[in-house]
PDB file of N, CA and C in Angstrom:
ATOM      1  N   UNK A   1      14.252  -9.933  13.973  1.00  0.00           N
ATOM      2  CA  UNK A   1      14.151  -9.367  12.639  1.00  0.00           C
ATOM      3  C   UNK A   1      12.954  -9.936  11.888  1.00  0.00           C
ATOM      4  N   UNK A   2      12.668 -11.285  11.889  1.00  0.00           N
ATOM      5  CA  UNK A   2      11.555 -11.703  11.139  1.00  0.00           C
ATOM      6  C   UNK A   2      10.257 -11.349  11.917  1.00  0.00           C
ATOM      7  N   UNK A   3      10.116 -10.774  12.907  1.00  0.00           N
ATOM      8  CA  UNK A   3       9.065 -10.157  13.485  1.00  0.00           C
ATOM      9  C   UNK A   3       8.606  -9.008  12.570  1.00  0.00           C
ATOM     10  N   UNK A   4       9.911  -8.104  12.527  1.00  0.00           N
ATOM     11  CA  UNK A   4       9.715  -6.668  12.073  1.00  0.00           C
ATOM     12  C   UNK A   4       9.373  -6.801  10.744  1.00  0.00           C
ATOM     13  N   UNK A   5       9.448  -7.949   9.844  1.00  0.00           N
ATOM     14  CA  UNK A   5       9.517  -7.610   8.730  1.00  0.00           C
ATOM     15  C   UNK A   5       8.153  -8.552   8.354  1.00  0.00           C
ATOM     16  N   UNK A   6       7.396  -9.223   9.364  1.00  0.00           N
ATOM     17  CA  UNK A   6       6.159  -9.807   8.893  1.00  0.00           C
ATOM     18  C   UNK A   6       5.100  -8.698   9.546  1.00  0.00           C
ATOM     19  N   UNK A   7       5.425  -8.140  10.782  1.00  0.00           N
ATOM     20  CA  UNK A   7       4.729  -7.035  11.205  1.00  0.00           C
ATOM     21  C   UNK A   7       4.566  -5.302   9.860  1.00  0.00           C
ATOM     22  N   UNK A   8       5.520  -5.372   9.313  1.00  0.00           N
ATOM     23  CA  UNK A   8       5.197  -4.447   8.114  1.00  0.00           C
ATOM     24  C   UNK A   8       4.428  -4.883   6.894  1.00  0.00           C
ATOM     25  N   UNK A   9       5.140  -6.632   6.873  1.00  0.00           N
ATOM     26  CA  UNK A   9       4.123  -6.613   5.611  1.00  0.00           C
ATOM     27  C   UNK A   9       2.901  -6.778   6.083  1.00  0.00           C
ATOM     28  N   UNK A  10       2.551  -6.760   7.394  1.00  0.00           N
ATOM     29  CA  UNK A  10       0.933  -6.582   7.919  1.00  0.00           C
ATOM     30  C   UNK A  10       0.486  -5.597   7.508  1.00  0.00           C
ATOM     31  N   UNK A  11       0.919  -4.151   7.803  1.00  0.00           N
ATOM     32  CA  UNK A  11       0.796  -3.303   8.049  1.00  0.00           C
ATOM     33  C   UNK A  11       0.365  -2.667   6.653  1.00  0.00           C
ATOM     34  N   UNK A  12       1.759  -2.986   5.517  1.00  0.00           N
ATOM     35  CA  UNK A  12       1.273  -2.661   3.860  1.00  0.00           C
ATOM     36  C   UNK A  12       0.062  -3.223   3.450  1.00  0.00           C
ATOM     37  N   UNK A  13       0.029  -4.777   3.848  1.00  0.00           N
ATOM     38  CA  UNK A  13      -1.252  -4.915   3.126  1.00  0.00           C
ATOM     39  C   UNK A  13      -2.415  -4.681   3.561  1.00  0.00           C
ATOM     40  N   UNK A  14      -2.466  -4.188   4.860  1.00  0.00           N
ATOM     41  CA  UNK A  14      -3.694  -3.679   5.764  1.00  0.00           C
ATOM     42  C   UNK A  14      -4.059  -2.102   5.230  1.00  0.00           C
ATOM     43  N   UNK A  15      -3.035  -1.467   5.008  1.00  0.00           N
ATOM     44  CA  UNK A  15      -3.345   0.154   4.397  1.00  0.00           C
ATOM     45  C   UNK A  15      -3.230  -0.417   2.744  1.00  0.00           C
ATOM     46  N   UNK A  16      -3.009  -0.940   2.216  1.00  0.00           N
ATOM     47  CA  UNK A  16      -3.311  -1.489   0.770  1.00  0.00           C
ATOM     48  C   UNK A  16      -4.887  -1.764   0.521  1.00  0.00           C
ATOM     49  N   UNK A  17      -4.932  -2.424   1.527  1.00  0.00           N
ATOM     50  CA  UNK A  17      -6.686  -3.449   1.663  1.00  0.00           C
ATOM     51  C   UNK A  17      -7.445  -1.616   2.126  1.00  0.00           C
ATOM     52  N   UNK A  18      -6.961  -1.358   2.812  1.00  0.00           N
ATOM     53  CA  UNK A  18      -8.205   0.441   2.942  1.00  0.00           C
ATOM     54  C   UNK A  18      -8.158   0.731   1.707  1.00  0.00           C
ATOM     55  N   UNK A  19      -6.781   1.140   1.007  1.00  0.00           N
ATOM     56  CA  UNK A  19      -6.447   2.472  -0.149  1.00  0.00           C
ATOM     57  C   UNK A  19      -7.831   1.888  -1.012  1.00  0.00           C
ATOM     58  N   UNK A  20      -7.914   0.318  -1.457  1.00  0.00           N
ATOM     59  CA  UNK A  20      -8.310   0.192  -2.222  1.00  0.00           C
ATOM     60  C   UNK A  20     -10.152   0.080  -2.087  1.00  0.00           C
ATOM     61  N   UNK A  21     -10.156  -0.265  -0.714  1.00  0.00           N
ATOM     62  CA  UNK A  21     -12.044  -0.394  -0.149  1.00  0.00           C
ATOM     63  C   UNK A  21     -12.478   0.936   0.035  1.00  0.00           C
ATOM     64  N   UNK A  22     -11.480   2.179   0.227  1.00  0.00           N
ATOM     65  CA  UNK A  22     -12.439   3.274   0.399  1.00  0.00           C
ATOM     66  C   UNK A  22     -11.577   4.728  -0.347  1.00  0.00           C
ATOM     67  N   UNK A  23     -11.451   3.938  -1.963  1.00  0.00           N
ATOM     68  CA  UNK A  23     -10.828   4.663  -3.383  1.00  0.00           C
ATOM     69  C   UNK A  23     -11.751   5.559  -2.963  1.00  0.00           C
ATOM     70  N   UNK A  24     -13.292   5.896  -3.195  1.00  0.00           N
ATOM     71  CA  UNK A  24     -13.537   6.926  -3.593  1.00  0.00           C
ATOM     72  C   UNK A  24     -13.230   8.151  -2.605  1.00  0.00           C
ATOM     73  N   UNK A  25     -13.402   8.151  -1.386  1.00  0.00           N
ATOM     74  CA  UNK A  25     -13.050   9.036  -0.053  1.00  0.00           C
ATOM     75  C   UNK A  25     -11.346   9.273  -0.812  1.00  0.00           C
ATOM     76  N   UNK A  26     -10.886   8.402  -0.724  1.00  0.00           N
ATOM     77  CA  UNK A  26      -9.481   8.708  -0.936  1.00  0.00           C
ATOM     78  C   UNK A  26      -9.091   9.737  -2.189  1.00  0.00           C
ATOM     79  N   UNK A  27      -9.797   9.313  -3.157  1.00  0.00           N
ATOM     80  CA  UNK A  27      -9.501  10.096  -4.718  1.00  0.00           C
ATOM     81  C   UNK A  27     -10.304  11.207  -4.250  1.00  0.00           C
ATOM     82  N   UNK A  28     -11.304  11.629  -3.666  1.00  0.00           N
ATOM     83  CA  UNK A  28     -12.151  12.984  -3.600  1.00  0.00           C
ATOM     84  C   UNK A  28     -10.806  13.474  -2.299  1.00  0.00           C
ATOM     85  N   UNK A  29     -10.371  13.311  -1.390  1.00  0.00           N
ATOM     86  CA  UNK A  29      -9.352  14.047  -0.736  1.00  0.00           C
ATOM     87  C   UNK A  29      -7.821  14.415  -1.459  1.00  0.00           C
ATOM     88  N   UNK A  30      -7.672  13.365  -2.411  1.00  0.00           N
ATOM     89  CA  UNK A  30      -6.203  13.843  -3.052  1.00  0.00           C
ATOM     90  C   UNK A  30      -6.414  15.011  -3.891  1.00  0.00           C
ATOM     91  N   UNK A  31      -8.004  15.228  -4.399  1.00  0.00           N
ATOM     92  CA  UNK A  31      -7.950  15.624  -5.568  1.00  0.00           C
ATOM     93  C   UNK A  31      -7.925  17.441  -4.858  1.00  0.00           C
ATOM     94  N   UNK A  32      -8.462  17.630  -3.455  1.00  0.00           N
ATOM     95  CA  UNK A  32      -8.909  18.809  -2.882  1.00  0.00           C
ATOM     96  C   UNK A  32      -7.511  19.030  -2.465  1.00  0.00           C
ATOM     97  N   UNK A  33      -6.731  17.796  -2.354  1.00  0.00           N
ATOM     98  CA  UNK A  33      -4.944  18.556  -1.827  1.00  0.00           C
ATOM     99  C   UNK A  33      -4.663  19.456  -3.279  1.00  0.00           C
ATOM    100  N   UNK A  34      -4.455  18.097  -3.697  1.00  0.00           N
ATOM    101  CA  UNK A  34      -3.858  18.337  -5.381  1.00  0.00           C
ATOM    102  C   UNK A  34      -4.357  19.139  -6.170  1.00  0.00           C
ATOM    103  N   UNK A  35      -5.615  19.226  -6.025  1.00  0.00           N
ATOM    104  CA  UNK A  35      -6.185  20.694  -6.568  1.00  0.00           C
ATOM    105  C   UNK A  35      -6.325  20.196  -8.293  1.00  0.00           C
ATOM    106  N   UNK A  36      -7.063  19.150  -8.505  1.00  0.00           N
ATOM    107  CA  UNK A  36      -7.635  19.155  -9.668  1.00  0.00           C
ATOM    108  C   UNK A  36      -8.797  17.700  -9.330  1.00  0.00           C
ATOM    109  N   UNK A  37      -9.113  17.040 -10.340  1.00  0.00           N
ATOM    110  CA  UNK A  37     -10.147  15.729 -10.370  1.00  0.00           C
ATOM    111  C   UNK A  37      -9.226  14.487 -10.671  1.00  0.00           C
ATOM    112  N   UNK A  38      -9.333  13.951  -9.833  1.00  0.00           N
ATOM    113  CA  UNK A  38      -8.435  12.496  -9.449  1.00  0.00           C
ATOM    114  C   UNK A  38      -9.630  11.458  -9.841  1.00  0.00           C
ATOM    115  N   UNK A  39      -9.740  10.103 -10.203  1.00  0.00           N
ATOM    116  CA  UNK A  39     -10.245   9.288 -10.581  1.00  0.00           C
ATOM    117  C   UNK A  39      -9.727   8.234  -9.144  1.00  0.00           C
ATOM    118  N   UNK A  40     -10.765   7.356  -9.110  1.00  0.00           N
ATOM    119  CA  UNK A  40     -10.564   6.471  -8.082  1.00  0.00           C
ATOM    120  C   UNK A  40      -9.346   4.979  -8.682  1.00  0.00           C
ATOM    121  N   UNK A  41      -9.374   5.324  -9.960  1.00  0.00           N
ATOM    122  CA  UNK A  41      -8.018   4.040 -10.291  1.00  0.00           C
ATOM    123  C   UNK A  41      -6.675   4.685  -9.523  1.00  0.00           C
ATOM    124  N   UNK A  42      -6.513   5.810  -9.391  1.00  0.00           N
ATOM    125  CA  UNK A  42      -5.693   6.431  -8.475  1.00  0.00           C
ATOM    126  C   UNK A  42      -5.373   5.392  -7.261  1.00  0.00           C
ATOM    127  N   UNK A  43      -6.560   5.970  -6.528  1.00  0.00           N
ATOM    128  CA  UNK A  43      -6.028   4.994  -5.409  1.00  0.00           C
ATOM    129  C   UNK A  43      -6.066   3.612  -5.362  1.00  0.00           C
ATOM    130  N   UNK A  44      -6.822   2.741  -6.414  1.00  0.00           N
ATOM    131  CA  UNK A  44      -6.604   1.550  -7.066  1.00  0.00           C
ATOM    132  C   UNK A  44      -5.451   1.496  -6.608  1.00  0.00           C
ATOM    133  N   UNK A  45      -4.342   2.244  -7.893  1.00  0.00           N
ATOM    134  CA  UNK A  45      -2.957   1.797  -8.341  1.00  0.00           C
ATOM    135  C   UNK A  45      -2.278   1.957  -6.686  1.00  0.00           C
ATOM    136  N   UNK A  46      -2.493   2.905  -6.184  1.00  0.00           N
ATOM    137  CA  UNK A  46      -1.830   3.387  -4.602  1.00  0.00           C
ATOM    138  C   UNK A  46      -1.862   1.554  -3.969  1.00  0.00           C
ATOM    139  N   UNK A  47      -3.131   1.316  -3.741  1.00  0.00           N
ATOM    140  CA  UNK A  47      -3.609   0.103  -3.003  1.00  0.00           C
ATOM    141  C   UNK A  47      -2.817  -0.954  -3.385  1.00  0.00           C
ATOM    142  N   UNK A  48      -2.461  -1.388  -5.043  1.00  0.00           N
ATOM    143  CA  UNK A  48      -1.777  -2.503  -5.208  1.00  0.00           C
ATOM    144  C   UNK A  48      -0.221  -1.922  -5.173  1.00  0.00           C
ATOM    145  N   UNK A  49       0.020  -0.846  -4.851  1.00  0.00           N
ATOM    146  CA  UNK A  49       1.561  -0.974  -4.965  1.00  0.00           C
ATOM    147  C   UNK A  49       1.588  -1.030  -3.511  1.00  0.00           C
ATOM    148  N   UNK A  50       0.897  -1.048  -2.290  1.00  0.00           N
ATOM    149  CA  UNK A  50       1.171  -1.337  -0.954  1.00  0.00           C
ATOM    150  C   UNK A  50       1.403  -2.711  -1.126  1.00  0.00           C
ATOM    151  N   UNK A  51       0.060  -3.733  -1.639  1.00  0.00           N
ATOM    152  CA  UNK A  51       0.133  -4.999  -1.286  1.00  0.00           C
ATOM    153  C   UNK A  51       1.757  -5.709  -2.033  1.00  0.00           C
ATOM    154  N   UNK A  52       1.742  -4.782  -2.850  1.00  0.00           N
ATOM    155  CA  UNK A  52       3.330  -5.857  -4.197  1.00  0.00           C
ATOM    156  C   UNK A  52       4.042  -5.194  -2.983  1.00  0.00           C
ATOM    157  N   UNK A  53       4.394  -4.115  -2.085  1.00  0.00           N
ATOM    158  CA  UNK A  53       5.579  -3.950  -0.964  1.00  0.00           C
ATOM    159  C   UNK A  53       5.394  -4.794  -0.317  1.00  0.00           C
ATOM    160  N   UNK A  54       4.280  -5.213   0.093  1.00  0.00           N
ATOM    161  CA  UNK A  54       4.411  -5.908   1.308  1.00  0.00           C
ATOM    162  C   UNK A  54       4.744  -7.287   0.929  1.00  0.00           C
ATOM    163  N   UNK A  55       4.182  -8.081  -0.516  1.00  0.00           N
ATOM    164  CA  UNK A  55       5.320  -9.199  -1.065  1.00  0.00           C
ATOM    165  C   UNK A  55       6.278  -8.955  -1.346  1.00  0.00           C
ATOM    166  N   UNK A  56       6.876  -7.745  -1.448  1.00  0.00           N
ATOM    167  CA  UNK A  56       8.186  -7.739  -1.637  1.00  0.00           C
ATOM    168  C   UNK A  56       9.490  -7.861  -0.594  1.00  0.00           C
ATOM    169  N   UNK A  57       8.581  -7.423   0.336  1.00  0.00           N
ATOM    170  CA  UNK A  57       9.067  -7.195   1.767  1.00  0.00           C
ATOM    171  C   UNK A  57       9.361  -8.875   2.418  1.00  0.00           C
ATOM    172  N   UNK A  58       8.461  -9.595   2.300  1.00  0.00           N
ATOM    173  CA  UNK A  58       8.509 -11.203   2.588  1.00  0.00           C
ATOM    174  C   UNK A  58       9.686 -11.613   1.551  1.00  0.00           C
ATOM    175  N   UNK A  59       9.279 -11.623   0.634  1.00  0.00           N
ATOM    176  CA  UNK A  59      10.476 -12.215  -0.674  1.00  0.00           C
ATOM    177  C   UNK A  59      11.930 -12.171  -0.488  1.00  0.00           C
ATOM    178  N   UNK A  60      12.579 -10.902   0.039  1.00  0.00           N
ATOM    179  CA  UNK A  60      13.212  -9.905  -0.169  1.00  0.00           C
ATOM    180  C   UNK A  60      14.126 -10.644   1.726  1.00  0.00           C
ATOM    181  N   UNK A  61      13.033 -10.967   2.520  1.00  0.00           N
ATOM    182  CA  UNK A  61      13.460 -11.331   3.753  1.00  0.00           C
ATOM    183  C   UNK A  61      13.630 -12.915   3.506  1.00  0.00           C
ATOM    184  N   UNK A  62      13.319 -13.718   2.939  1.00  0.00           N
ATOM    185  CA  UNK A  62      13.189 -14.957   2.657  1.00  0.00           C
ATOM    186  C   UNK A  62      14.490 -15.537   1.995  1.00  0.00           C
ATOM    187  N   UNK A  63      14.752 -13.973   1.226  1.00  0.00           N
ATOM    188  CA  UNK A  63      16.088 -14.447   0.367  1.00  0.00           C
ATOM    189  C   UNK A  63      17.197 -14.326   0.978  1.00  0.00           C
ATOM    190  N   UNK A  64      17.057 -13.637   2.275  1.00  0.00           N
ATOM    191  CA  UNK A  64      18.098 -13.001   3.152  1.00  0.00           C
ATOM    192  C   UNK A  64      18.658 -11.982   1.893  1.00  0.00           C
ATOM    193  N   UNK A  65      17.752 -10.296   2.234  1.00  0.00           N
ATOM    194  CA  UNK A  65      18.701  -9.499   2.261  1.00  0.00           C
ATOM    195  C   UNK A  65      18.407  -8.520   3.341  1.00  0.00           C
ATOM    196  N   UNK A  66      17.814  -8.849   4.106  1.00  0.00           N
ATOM    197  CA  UNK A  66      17.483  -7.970   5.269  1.00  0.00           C
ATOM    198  C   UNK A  66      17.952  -8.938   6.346  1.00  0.00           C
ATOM    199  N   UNK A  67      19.354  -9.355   5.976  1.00  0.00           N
ATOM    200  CA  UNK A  67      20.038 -10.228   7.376  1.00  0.00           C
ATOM    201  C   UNK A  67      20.859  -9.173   7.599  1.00  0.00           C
TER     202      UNK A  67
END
């Protein structure tokens, strides 16, 4: 179990660490889904709510509730 749950918070803060190094690619593709003009704090905010999962994810296993 503590494998799986340090292997995700790899994983969040590794797609956290992209969302936020390549905002602008990211905000020019949401905006062509979404169909209006997206600003790159967009994927800012995207980027830090990966990295706070992935501390949350440690915290959360530390405290034992993922026993």
């Amino acid at each position: 179990m503590n494998t799986i749950v340090y292997l995700a918070a790899i994983l969040f803060t590794a797609v956290g660490i992209i969302f936020i190094i390549r905002r602008n690619d990211l905000a020019r593709a949401q905006s062509l889904v979404a169909g209006g003009r997206l600003g790159a704090g967009c994927a800012i905010a995207e980027g830090i709510l990966f990295l706070l999962m992935a501390l949350a994810a440690v915290v959360m296993h530390r405290y034992g509730l993922f026993d």
